[in-house]
Protein backbone atom coordinates (compact mmCIF):
# COMPACT_ATOMS: atom_id res chain seq x y z
CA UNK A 1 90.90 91.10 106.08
CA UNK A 2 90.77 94.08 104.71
CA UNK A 3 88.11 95.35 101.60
CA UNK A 4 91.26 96.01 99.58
CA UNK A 5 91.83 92.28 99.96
CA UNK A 6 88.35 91.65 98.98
CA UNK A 7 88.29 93.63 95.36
CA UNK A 8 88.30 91.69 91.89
CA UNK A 9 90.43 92.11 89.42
CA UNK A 10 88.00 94.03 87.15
CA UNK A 11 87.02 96.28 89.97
CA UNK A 12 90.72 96.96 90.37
CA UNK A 13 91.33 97.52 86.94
CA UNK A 14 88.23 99.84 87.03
CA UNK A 15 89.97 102.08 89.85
CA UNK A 16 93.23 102.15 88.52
CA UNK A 17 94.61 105.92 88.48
CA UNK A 18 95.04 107.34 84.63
CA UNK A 19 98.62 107.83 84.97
CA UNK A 20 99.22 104.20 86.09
CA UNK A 21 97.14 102.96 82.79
CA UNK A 22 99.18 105.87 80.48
CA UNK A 23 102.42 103.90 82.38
CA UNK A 24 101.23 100.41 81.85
CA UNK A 25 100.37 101.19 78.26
CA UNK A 26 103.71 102.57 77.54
CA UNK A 27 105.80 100.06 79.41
CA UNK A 28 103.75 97.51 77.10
CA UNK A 29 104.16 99.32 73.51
CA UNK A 30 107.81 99.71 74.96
CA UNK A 31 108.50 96.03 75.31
CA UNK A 32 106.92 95.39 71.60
CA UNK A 33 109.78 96.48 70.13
CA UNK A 34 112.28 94.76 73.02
CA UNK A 35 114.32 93.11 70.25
CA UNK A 36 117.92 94.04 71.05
CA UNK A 37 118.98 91.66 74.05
CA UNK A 38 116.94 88.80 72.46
CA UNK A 39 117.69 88.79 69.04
CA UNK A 40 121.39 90.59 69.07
CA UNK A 41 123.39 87.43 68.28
CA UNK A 42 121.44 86.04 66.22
CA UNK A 43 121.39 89.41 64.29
CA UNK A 44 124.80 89.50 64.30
CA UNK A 45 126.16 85.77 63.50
CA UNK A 46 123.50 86.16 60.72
CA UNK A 47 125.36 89.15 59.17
CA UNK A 48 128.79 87.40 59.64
CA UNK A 49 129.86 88.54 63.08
CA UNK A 50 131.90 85.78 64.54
CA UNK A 51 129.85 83.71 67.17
CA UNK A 52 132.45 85.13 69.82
CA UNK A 53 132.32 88.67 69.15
CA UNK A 54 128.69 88.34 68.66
CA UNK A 55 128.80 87.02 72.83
CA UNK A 56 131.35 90.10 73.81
CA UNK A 57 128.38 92.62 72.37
CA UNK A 58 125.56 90.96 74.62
CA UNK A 59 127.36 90.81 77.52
CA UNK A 60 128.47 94.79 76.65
CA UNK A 61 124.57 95.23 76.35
CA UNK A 62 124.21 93.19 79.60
CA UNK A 63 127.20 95.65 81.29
CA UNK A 64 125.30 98.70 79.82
CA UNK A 65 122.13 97.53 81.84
CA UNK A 66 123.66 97.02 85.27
CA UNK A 67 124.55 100.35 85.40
CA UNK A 68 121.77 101.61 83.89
CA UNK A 69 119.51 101.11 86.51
CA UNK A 70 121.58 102.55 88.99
CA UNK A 71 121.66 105.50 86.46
CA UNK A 72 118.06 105.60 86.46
CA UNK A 73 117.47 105.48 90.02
CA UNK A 74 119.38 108.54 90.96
CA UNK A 75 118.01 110.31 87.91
CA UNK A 76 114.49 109.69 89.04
CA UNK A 77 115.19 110.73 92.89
CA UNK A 78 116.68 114.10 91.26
CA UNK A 79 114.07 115.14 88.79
CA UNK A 80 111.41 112.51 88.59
CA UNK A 81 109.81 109.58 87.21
CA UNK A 82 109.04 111.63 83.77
CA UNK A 83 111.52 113.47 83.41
CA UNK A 84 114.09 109.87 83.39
CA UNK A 85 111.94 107.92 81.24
CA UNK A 86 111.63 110.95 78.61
CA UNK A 87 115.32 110.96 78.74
CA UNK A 88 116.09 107.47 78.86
CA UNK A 89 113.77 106.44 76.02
CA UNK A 90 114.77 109.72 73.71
CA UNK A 91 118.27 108.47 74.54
CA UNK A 92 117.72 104.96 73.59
CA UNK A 93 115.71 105.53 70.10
CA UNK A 94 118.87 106.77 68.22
CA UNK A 95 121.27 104.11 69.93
CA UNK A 96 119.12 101.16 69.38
CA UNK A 97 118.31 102.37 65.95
CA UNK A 98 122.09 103.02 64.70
CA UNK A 99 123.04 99.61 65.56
CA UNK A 100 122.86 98.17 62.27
CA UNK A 101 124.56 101.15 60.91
CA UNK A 102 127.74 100.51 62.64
CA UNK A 103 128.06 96.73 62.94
CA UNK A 104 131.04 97.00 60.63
CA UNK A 105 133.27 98.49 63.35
CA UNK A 106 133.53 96.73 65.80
CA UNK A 107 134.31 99.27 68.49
CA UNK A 108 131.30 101.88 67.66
CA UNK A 109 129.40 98.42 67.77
CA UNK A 110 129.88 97.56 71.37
CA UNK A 111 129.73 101.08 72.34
CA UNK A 112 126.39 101.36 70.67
CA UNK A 113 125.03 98.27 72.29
CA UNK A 114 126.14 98.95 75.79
CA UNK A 115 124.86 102.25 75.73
CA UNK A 116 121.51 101.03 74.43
CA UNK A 117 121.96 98.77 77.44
CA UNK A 118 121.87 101.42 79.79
CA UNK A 119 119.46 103.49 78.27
CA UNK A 120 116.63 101.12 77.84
CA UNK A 121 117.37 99.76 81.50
CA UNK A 122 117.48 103.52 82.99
CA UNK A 123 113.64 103.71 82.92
CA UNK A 124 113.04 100.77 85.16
CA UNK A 125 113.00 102.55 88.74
CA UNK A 126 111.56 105.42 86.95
CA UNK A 127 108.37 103.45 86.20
CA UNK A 128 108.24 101.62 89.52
CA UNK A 129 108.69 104.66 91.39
CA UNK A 130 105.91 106.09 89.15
CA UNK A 131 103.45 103.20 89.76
CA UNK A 132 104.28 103.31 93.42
CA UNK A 133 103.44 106.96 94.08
CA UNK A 134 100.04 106.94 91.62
CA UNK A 135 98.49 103.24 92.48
CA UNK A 136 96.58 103.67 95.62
CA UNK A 137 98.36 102.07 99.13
CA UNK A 138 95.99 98.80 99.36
CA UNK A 139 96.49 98.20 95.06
CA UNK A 140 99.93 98.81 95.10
CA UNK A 141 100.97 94.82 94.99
CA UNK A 142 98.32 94.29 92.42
CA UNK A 143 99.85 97.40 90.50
CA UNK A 144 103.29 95.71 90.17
CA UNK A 145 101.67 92.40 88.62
CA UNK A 146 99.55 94.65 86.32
CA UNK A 147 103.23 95.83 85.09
CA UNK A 148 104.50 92.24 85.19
CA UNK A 149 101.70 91.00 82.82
CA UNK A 150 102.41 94.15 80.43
CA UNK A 151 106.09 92.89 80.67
CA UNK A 152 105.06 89.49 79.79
CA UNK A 153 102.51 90.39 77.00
CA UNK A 154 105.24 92.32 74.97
CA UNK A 155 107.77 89.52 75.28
CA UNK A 156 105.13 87.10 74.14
CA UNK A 157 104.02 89.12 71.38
CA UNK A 158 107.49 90.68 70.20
CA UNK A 159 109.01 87.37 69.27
CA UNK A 160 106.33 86.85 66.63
CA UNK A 161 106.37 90.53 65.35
CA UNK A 162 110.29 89.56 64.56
CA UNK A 163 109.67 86.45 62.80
CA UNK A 164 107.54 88.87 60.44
CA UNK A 165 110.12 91.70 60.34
CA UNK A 166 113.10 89.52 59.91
CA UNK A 167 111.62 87.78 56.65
CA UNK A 168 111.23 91.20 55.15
CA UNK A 169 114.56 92.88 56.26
CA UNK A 170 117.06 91.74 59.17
CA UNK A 171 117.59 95.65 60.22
CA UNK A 172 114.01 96.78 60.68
CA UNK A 173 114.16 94.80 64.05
CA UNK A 174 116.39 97.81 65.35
CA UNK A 175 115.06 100.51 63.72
CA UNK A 176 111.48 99.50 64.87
CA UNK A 177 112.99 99.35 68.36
CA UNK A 178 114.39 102.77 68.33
CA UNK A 179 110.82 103.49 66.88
CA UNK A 180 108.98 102.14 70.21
CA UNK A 181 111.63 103.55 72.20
CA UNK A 182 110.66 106.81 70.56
CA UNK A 183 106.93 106.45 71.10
CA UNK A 184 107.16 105.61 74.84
CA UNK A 185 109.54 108.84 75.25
CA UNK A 186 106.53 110.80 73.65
CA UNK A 187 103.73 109.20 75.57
CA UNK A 188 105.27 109.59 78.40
CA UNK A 189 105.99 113.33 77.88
CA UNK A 190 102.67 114.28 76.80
CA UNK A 191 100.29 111.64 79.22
CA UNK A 192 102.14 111.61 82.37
CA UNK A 193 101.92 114.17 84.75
CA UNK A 194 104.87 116.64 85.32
CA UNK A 195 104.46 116.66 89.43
CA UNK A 196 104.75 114.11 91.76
CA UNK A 197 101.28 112.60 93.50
CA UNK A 198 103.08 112.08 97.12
CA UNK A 199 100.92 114.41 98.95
CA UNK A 200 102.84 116.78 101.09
CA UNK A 201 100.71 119.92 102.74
CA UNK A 202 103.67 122.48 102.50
CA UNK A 203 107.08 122.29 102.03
CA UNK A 204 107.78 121.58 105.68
CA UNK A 205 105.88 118.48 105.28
CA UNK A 206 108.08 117.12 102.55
CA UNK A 207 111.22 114.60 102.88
CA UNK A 208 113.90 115.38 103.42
CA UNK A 209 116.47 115.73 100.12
CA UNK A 210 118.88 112.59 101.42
CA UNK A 211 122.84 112.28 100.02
CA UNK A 212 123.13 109.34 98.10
CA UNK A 213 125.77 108.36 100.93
CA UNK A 214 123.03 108.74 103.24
CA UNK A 215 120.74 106.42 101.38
CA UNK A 216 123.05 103.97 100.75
CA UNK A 217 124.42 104.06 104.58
CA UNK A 218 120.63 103.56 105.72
CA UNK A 219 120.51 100.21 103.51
CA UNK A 220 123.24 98.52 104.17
CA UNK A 221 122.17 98.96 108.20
CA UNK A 222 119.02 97.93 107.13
CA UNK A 223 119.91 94.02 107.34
CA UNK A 224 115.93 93.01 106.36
CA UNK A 225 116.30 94.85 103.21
CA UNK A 226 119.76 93.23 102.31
CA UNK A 227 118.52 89.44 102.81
CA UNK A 228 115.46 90.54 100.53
CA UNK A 229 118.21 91.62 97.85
CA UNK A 230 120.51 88.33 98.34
CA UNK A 231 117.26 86.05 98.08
CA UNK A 232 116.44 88.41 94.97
CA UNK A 233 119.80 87.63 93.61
CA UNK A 234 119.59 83.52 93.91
CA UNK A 235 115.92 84.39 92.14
CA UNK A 236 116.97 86.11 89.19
CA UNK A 237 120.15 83.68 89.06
CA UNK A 238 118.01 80.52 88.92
CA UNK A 239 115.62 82.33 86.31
CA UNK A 240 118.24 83.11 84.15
CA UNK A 241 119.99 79.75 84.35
CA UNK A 242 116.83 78.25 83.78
CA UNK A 243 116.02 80.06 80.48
CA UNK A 244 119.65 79.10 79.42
CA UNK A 245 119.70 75.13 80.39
CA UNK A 246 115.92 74.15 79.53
CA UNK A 247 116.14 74.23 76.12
CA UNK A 248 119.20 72.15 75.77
CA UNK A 249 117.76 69.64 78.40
CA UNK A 250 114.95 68.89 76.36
CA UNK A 251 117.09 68.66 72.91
CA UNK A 252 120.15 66.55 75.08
CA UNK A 253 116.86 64.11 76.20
CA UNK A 254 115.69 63.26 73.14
CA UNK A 255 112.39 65.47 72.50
CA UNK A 256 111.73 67.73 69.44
CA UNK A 257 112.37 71.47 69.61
CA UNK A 258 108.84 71.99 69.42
CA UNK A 259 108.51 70.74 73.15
CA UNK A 260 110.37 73.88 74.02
CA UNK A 261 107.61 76.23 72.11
CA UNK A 262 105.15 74.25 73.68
CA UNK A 263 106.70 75.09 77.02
CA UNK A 264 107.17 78.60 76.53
CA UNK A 265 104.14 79.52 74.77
CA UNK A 266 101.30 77.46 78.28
CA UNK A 267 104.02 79.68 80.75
CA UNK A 268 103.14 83.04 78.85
CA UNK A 269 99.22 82.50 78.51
CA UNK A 270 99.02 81.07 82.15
CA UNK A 271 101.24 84.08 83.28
CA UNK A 272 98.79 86.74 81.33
CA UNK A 273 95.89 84.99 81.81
CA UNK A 274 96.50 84.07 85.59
CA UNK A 275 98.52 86.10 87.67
CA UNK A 276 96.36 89.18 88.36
CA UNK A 277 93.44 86.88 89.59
CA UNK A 278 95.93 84.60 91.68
CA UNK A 279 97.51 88.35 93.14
CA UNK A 280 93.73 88.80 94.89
CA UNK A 281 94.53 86.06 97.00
CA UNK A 282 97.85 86.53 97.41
CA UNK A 283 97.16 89.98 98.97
CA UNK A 284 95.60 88.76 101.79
CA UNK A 285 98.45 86.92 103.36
CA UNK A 286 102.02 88.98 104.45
CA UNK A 287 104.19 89.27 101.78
CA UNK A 288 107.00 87.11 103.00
CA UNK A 289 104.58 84.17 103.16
CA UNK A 290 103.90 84.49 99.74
CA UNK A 291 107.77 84.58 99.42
CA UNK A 292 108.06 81.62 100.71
CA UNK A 293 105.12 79.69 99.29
CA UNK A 294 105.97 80.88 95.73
CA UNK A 295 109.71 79.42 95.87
CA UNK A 296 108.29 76.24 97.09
CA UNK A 297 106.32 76.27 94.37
CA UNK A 298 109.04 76.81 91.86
CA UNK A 299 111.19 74.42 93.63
CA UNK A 300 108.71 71.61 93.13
CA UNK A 301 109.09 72.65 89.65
CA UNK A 302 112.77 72.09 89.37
CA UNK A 303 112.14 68.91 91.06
CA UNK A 304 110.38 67.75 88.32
CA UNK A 305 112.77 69.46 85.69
CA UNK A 306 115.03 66.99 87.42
CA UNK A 307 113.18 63.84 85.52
CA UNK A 308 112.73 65.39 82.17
CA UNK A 309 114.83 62.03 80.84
CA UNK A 310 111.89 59.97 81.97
CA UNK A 311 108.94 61.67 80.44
CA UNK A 312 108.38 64.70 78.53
CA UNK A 313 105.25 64.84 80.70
CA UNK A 314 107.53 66.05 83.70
CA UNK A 315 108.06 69.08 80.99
CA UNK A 316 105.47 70.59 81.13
CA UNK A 317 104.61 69.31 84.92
CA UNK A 318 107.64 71.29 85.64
CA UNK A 319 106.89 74.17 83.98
CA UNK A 320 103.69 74.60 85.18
CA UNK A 321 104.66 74.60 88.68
CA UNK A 322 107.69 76.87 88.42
CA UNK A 323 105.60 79.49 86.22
CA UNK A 324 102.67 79.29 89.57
CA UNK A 325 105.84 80.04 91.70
CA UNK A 326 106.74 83.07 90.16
CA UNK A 327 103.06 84.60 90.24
CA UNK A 328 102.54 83.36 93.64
CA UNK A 329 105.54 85.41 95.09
CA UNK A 330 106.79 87.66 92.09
CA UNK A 331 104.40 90.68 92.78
CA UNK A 332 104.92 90.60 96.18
CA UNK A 333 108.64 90.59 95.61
CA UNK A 334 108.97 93.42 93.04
CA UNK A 335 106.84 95.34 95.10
CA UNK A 336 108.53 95.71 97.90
CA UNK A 337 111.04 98.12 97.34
CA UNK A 338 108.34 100.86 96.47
CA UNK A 339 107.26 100.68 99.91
CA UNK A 340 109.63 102.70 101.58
CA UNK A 341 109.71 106.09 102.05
CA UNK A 342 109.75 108.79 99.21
CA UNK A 343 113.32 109.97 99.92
CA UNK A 344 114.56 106.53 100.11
CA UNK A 345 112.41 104.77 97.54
CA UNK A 346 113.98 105.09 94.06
CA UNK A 347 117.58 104.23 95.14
CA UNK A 348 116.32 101.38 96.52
CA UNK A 349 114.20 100.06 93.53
CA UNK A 350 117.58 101.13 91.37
CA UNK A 351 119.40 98.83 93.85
CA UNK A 352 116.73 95.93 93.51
CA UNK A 353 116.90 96.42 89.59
CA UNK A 354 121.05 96.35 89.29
CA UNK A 355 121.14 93.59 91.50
CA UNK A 356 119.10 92.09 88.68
CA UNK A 357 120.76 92.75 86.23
CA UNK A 358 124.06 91.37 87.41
CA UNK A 359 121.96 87.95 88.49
CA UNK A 360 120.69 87.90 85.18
CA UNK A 361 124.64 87.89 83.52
CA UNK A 362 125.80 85.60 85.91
CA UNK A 363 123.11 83.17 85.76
CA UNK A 364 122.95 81.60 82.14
CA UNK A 365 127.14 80.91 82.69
CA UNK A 366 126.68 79.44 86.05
CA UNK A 367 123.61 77.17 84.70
CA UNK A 368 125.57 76.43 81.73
CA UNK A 369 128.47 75.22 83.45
CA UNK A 370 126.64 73.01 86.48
CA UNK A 371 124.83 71.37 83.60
CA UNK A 372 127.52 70.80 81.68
CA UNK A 373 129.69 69.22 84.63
CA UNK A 374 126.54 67.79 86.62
CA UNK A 375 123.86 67.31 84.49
CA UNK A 376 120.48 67.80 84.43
CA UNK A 377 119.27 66.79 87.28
CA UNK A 378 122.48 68.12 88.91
CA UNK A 379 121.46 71.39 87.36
CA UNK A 380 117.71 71.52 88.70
CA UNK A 381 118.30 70.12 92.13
CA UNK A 382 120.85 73.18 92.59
CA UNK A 383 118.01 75.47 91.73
CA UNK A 384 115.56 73.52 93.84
CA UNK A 385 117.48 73.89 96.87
CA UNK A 386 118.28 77.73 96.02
CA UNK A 387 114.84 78.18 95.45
CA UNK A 388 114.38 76.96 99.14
CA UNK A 389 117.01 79.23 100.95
CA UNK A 390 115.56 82.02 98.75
CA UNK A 391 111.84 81.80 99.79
CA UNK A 392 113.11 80.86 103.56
CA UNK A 393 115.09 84.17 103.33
CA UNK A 394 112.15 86.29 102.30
CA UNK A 395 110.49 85.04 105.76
CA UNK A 396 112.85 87.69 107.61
CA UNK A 397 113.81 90.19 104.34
CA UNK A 398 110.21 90.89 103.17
CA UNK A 399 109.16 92.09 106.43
CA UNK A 400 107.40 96.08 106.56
CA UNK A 401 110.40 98.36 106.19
CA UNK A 402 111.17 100.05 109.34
CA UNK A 403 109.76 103.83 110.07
CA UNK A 404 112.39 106.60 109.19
CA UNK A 405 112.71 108.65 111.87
CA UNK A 406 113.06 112.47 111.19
CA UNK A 407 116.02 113.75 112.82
CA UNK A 408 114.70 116.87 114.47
CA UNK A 409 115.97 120.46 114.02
CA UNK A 410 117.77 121.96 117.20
CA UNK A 411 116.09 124.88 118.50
CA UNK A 412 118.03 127.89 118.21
CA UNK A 413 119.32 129.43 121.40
CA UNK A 414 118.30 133.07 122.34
CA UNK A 415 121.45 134.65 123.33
CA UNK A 416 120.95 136.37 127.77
CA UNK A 417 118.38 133.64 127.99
CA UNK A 418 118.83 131.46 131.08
CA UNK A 419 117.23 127.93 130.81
């Protein structure tokens, strides 16, 4: 065991890098103002957009976000972590904000919203490449949940900031996005720094500048990496699904709404409250154990889900279990990526993040549909047994990425020289 496995929380906290905390603290005051993707229909079928039309501009916001992390991945290998989030977020302020100005055409709406989509979603890999090169090598996994709880904070928080907002005036909820948008585009240009903290001794020490072709060829040879991505897939698909089906569960079984709250509001203060102090133990076993162990986890979880028409006890069983999933294998997951090499790094955390985002569309249909034709406990033995072949696939894909090799540079040949 190493002492990096042996520091607190608070002594971690203590020793994280400035730029990290500027990072953290803008990611959070970003996600404060996160209203578009959760309150756009509502929004929407409350000014008297049809309920279908309403659906075409989330999943145009949902489009918009796919590509936007592949957007900001190749931005930030080009000019940096800053430089894409400055843009991204100074991009995003005037698209989120105009969104209530053009809801009455119905083309400038979707192209509003889907551009928004990609904007807001282009500063992921910026700000895990960012945390990646500035947290220190043995904090790096504990950086990651330290971003996951900031995450988590602003979407606990933001909900109840819009139940305020909405009861004074329906469009503020965009405009104070675009605000927050704004605000993280001029932290981020004013606290983070301009250069990059990979330390290189001269220019001949650097990486070298690889073709996007060249990335892309070394992942998909790089069979490890893919069966991380696939079991990252069947995560974010049963995550999504889940948000989507467990409210309706709990209404189709015969419980109030209010079970729901209850449920969501124990999984955000165990998440904030737990995770970084569970992540000091995680640390100390490989990562693809705790890939495993955490889907186990959640899979118990979904188990239980499975029996919610017996007792609303198995409720909040469940979602106690599949929320100690997540933090048991979540920061080792989303930390992976930003452990390969610079020149390889933010493609590969733009891959990670698009792969997402397309798990994240499909998943609420595919729930919705299994539990419409199956059930419930059709529904959440699927995602148990996913949950299974996920975690058992992170025992080979979260291995240590393999050591690039650098191809060396012939020597040039002296012309009348005889070997």
């Amino acid at each position: 065991m190493t002492g990096a496995t042996r520091t607190g929380v608070f002594a971690v906290l203590r020793s994280t890098p400035a730029p990290v905390r500027y990072l953290l603290g803008g990611v959070l005051v970003n996600q404060l103002g996160a209203f578009v993707q959760t309150f756009l229909i509502l929004y929407l079928t409350f000014r008297g957009t049809s309920v279908g039309f309403a659906g075409v501009c989330l999943a145009a916001y949902s489009v918009g976000a796919i590509f936007g992390a592949m957007l900001g991945g190749e931005l930030t290998h080009r000019f940096g972590g800053r430089a894409t989030i400055v843009t991204a977020m100074t991009c995003a302020a005037p698209l989120v904000a105009s969104i209530p100005l053009v809801r009455g055409t119905p083309w400038a709406l979707v192209t509003a919203v889907a551009l928004s989509g990609l904007a807001i979603q282009a500063y992921r890999p910026a700000a895990a490449v960012l945390l990646a090169e500035y947290m220190p090598e043995e904090h790096k996994v504990m950086g990651f949940s330290m971003m996951r709880i900031a995450l988590n904070i602003g979407a606990a928080v933001a909900p109840l900031i819009a139940a305020v907002v909405i009861q004074v005036n329906w469009d503020l909820l965009f405009w104070l996005d675009g605000m927050t948008a704004a605000l993280w585009a001029l932290l981020a240009f004013v606290l983070l720094p301009k250069g990059s903290n990979t330390p290189h001794e001269s220019k001949a020490d650097a990486p070298p500048a690889l073709s996007a072709r060249a990335v892309y060829g070394t992942m998909i040879r790089d069979t490890r990496f893919l069966c991380y991505l696939v079991a990252g897939l069947f995560g974010m698909m049963i995550y999504a699904g889940w948000v989507a089906v467990l409210p309706l569960n709990i209404v189709d079984a015969g419980y109030p709404v209010g079970l729901y709250s209850t449920v969501l509001v124990i999984s955000s203060v165990v998440l904030i409250t737990c995770e970084l102090k569970i992540t000091t133990y995680i640390v100390r076993i490989p990562k693809n154990l705790a890939g495993l162990f955490g889907n186990l986890v959640s899979a118990l979880g979904f188990a239980l889900y499975g029996l919610i028409a017996q007792h609303q006890f198995f409720v909040i069983a469940g979602a106690l279990l599949a929320v100690s999933g997540l933090m048991i294998h979540g920061p080792s997951t989303a930390s992976h990526p930003a452990t390969f090499p610079v020149e390889l790094r933010s493609r590969y955390i733009a891959t990670k993040e698009t792969l997402s985002g397309v798990a994240a569309t499909i998943g609420p249909v595919l729930g919705l549909f299994l539990w419409s034709e199956f059930g419930g406990p059709g529904f959440w033995g699927f995602c148990a047994v996913l949950s299974v072949i996920a975690g058992s696939m992170h025992i080979y894909g979260l291995k240590q990425p393999p050591v690039v090799e650098k191809v060396a540079e012939p020597e040039p040949e002296v012309v009348g020289e005889r070997p």
